[in-house]
PDB file of N, CA and C in Angstrom:
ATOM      1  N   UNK A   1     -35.150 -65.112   3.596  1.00  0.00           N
ATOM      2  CA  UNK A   1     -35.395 -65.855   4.819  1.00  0.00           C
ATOM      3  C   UNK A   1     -36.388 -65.054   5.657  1.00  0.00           C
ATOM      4  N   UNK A   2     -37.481 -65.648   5.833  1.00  0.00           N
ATOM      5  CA  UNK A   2     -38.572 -65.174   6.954  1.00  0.00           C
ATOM      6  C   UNK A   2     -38.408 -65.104   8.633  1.00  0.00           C
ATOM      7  N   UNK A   3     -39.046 -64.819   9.151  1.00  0.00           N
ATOM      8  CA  UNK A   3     -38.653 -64.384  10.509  1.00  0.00           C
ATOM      9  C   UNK A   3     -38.968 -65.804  11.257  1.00  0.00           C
ATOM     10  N   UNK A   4     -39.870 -66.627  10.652  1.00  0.00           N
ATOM     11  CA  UNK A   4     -40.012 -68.007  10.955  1.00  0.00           C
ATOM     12  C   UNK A   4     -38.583 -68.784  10.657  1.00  0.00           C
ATOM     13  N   UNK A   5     -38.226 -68.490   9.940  1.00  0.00           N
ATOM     14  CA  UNK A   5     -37.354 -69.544   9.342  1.00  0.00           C
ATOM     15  C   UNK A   5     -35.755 -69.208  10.023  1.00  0.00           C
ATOM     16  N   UNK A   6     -35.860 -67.325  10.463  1.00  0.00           N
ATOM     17  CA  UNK A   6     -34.779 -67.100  11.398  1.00  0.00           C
ATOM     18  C   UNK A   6     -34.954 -67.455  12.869  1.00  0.00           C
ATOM     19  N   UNK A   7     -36.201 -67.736  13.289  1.00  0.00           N
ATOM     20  CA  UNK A   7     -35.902 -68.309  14.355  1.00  0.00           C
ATOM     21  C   UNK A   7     -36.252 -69.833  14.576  1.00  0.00           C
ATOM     22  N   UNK A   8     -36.868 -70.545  13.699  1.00  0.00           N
ATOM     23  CA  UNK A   8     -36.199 -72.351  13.854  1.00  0.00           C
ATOM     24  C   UNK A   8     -34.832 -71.798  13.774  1.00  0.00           C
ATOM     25  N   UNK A   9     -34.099 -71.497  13.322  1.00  0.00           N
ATOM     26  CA  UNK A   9     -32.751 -71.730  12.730  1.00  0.00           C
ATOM     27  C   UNK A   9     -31.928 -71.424  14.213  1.00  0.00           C
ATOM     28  N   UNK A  10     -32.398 -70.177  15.041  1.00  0.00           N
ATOM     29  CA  UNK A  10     -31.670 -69.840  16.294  1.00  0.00           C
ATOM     30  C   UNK A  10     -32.396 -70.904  17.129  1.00  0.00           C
ATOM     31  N   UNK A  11     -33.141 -71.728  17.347  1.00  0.00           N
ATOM     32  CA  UNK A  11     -34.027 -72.586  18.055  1.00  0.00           C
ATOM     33  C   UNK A  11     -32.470 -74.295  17.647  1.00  0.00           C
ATOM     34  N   UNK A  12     -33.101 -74.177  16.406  1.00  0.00           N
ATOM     35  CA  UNK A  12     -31.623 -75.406  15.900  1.00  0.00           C
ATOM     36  C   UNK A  12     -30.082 -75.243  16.874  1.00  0.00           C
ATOM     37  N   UNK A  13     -29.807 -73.525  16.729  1.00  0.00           N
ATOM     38  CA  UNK A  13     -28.672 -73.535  17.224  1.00  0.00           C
ATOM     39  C   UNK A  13     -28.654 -73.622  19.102  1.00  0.00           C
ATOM     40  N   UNK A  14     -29.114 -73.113  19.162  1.00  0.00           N
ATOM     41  CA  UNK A  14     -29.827 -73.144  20.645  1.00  0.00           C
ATOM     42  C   UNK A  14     -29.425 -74.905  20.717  1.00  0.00           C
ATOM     43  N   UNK A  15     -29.875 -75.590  20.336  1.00  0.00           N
ATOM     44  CA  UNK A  15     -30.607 -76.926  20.512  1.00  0.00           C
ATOM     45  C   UNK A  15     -28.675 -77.780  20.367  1.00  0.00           C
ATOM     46  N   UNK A  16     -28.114 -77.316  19.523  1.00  0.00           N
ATOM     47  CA  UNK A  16     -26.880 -77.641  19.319  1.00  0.00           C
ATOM     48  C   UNK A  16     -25.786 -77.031  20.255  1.00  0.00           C
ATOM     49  N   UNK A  17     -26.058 -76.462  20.997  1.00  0.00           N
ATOM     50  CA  UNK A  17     -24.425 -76.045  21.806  1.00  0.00           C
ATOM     51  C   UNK A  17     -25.500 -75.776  23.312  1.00  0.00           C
ATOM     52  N   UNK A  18     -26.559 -76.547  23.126  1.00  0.00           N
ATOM     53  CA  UNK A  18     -27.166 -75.585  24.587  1.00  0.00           C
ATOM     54  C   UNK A  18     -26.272 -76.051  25.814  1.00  0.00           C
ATOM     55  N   UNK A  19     -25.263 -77.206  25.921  1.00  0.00           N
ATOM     56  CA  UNK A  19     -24.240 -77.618  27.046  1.00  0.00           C
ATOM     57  C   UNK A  19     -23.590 -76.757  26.978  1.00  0.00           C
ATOM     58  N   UNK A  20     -23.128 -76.160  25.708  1.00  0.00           N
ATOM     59  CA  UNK A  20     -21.929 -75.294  25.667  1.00  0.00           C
ATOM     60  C   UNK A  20     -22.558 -73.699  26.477  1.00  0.00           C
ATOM     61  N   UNK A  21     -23.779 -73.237  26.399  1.00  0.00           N
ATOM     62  CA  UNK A  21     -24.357 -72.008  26.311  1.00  0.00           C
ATOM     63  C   UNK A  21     -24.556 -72.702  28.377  1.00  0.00           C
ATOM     64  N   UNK A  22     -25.266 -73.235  28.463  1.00  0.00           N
ATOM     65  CA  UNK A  22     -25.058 -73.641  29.942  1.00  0.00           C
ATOM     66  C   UNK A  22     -23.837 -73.578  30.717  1.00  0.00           C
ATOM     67  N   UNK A  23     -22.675 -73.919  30.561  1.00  0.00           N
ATOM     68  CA  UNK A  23     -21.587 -74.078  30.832  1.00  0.00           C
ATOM     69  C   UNK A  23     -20.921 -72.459  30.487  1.00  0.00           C
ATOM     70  N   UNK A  24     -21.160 -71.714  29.694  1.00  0.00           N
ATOM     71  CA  UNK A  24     -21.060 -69.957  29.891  1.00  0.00           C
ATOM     72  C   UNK A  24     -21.451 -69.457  30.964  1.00  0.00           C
ATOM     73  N   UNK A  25     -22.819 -69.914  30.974  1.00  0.00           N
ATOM     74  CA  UNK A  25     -23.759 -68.760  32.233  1.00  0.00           C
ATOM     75  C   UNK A  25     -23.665 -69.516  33.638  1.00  0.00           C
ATOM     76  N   UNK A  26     -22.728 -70.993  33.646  1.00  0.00           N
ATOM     77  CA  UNK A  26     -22.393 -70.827  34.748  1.00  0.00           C
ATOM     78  C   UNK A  26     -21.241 -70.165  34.920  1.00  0.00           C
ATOM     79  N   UNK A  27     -20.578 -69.530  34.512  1.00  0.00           N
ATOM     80  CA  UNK A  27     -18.626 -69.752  34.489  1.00  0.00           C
ATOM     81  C   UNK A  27     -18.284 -68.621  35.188  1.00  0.00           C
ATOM     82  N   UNK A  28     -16.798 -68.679  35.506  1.00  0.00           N
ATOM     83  CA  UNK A  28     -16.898 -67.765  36.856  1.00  0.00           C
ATOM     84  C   UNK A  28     -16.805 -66.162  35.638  1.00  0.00           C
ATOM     85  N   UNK A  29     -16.514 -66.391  34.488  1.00  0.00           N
ATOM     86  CA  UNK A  29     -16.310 -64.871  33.980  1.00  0.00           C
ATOM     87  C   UNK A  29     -17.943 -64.305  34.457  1.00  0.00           C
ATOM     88  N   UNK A  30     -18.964 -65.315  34.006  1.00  0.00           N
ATOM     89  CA  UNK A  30     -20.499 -65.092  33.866  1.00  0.00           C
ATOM     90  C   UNK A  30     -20.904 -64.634  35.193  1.00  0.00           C
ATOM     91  N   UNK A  31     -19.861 -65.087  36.584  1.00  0.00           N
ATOM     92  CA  UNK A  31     -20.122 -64.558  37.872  1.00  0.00           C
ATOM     93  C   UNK A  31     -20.060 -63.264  37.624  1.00  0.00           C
ATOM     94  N   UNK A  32     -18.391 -62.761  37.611  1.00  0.00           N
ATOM     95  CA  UNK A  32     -17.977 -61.327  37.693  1.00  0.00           C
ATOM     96  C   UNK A  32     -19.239 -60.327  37.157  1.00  0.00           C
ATOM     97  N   UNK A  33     -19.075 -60.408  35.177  1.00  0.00           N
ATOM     98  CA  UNK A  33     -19.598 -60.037  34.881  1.00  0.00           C
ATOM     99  C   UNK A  33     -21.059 -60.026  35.274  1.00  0.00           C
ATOM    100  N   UNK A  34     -21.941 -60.677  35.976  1.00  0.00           N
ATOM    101  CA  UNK A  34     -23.295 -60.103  36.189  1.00  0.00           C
ATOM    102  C   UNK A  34     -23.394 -59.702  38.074  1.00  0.00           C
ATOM    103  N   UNK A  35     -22.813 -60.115  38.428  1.00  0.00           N
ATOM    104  CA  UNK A  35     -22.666 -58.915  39.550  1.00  0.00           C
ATOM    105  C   UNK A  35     -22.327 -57.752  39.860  1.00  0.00           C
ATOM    106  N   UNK A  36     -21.549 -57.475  38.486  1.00  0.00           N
ATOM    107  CA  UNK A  36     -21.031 -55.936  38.443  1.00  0.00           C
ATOM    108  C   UNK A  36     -22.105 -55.171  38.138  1.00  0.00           C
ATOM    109  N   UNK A  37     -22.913 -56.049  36.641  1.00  0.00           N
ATOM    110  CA  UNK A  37     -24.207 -55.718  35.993  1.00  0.00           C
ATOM    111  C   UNK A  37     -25.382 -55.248  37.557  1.00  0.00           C
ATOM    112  N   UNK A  38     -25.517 -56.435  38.178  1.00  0.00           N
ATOM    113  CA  UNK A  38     -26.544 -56.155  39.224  1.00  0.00           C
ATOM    114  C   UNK A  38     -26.111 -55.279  40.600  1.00  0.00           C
ATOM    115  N   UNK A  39     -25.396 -54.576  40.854  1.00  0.00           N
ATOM    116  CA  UNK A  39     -24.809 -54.377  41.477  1.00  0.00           C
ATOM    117  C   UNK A  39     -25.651 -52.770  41.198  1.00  0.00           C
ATOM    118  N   UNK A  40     -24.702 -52.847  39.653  1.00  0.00           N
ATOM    119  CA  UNK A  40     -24.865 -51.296  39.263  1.00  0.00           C
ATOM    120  C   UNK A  40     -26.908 -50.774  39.095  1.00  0.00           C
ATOM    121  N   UNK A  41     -27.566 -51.868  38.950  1.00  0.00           N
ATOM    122  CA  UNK A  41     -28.774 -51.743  38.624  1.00  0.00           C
ATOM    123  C   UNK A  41     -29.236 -51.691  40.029  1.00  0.00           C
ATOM    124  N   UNK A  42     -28.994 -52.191  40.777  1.00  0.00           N
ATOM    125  CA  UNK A  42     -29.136 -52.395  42.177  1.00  0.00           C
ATOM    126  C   UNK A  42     -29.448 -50.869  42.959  1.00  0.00           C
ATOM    127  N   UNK A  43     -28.319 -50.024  42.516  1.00  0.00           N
ATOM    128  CA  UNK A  43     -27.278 -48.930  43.154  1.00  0.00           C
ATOM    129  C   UNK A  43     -28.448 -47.839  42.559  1.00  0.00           C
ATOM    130  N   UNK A  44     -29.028 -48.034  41.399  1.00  0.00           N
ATOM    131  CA  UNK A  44     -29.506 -47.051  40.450  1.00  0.00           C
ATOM    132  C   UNK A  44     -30.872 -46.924  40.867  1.00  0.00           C
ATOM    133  N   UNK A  45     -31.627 -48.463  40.682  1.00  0.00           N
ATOM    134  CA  UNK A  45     -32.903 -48.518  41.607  1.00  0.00           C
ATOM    135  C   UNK A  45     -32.909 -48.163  43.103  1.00  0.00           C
ATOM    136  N   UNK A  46     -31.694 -48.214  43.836  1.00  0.00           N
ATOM    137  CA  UNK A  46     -32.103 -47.553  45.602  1.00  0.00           C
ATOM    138  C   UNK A  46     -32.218 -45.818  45.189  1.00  0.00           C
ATOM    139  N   UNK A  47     -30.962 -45.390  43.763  1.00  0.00           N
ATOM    140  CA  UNK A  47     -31.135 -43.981  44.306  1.00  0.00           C
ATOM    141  C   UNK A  47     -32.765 -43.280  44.222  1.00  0.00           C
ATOM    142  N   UNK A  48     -33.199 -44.063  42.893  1.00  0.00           N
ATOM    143  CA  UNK A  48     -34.342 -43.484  42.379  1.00  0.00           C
ATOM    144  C   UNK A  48     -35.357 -43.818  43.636  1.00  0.00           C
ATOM    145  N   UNK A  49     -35.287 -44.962  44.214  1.00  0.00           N
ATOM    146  CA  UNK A  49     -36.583 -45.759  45.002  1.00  0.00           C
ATOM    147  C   UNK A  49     -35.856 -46.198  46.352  1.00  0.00           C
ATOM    148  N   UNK A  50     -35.376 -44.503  47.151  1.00  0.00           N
ATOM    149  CA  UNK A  50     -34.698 -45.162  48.376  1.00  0.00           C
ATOM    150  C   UNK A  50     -35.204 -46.098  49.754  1.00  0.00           C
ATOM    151  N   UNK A  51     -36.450 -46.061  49.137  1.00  0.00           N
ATOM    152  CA  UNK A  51     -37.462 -46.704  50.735  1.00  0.00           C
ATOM    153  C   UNK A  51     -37.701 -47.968  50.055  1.00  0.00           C
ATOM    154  N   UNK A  52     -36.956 -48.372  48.858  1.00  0.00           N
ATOM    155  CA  UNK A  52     -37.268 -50.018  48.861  1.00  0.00           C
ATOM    156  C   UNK A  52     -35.925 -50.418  48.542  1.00  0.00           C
ATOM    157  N   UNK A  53     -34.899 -50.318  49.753  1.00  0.00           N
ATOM    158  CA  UNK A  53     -33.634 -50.739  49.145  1.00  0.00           C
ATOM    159  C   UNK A  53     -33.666 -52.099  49.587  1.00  0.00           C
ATOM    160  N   UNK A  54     -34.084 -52.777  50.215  1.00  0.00           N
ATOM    161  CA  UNK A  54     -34.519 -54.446  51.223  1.00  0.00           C
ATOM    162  C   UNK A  54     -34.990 -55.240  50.011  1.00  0.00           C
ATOM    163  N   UNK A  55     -36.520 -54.452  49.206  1.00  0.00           N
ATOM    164  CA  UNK A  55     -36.469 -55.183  47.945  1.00  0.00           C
ATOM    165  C   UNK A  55     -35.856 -55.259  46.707  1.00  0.00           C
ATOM    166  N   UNK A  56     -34.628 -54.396  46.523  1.00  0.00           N
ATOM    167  CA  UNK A  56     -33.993 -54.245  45.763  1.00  0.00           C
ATOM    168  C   UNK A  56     -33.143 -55.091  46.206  1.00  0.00           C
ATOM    169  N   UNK A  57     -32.631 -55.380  47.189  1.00  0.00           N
ATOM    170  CA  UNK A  57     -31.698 -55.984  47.530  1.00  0.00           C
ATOM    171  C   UNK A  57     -31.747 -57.596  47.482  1.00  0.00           C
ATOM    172  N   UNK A  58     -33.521 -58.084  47.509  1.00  0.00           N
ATOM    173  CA  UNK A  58     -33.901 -59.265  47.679  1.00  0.00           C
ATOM    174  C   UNK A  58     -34.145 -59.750  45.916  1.00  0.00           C
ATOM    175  N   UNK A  59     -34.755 -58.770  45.376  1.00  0.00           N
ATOM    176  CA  UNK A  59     -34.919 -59.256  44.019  1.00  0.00           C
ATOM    177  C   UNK A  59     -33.167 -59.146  43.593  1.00  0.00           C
ATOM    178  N   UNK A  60     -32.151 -58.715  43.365  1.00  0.00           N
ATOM    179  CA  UNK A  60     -31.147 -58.340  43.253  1.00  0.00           C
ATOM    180  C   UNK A  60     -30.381 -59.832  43.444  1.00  0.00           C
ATOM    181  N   UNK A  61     -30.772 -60.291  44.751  1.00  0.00           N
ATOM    182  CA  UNK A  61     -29.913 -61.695  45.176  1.00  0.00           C
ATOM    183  C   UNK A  61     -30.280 -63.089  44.097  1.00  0.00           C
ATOM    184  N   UNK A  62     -32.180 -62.738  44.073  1.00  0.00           N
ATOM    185  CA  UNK A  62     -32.772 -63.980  43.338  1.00  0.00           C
ATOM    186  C   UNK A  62     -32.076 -63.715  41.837  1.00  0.00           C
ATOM    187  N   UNK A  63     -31.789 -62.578  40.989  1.00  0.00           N
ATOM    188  CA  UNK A  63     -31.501 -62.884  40.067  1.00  0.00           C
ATOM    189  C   UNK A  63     -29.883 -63.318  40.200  1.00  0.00           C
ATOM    190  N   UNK A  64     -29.641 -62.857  41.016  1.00  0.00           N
ATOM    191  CA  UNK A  64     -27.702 -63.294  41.119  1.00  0.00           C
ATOM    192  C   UNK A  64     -27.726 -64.644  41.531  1.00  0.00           C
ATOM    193  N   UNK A  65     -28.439 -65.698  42.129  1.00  0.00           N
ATOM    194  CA  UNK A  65     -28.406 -66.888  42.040  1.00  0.00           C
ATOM    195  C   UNK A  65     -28.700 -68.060  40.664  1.00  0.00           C
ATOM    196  N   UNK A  66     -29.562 -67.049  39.382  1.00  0.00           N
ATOM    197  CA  UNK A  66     -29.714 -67.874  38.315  1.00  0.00           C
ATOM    198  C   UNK A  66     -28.183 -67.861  37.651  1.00  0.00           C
ATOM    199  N   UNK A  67     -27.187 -67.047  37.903  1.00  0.00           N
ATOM    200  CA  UNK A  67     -26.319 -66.148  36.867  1.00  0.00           C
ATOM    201  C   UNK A  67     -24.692 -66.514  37.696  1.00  0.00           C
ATOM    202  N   UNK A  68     -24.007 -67.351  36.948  1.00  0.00           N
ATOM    203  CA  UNK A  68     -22.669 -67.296  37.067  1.00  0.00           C
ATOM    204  C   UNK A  68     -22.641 -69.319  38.106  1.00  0.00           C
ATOM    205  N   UNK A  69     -21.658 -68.935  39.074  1.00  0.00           N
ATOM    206  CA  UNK A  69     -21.514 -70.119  39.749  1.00  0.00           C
ATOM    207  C   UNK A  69     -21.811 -69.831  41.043  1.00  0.00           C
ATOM    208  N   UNK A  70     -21.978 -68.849  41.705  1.00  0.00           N
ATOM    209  CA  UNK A  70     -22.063 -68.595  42.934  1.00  0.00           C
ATOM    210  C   UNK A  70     -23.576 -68.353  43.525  1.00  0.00           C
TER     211      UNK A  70
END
């Protein structure tokens, strides 16, 4: 199997449960879990880059609105 042929095949599956795969990344586990995720990335980028904690904090929110239900 070629690398073409492995990804129609993840493209197929994709294409077959994508309600189901939608309905994950809203769910409240998909909340918890990626706010803990951004939280901690959040925490890591102020220590390294303390004079942009406002944009850390703003890019930080935009991705926590694609991710979970909240």
């Amino acid at each position: 199997m070629g690398i073409d042929d492995m990804v129609n095949k993840g493209k197929d599956l994709y294409e077959e449960n994508k309600d189901k795969i939608a309905e994950a990344v809203k769910s409240e586990q998909a909340e918890d879990i990626s706010d803990r995720v951004l939280d901690g990335v959040a925490d890591f980028a102020k220590k390294i880059a303390p004079g942009a904690s406002d944009k850390i904090d703003e890019i930080r929110d935009n991705a926590d609105r694609s991710l979970g239900n909240e």
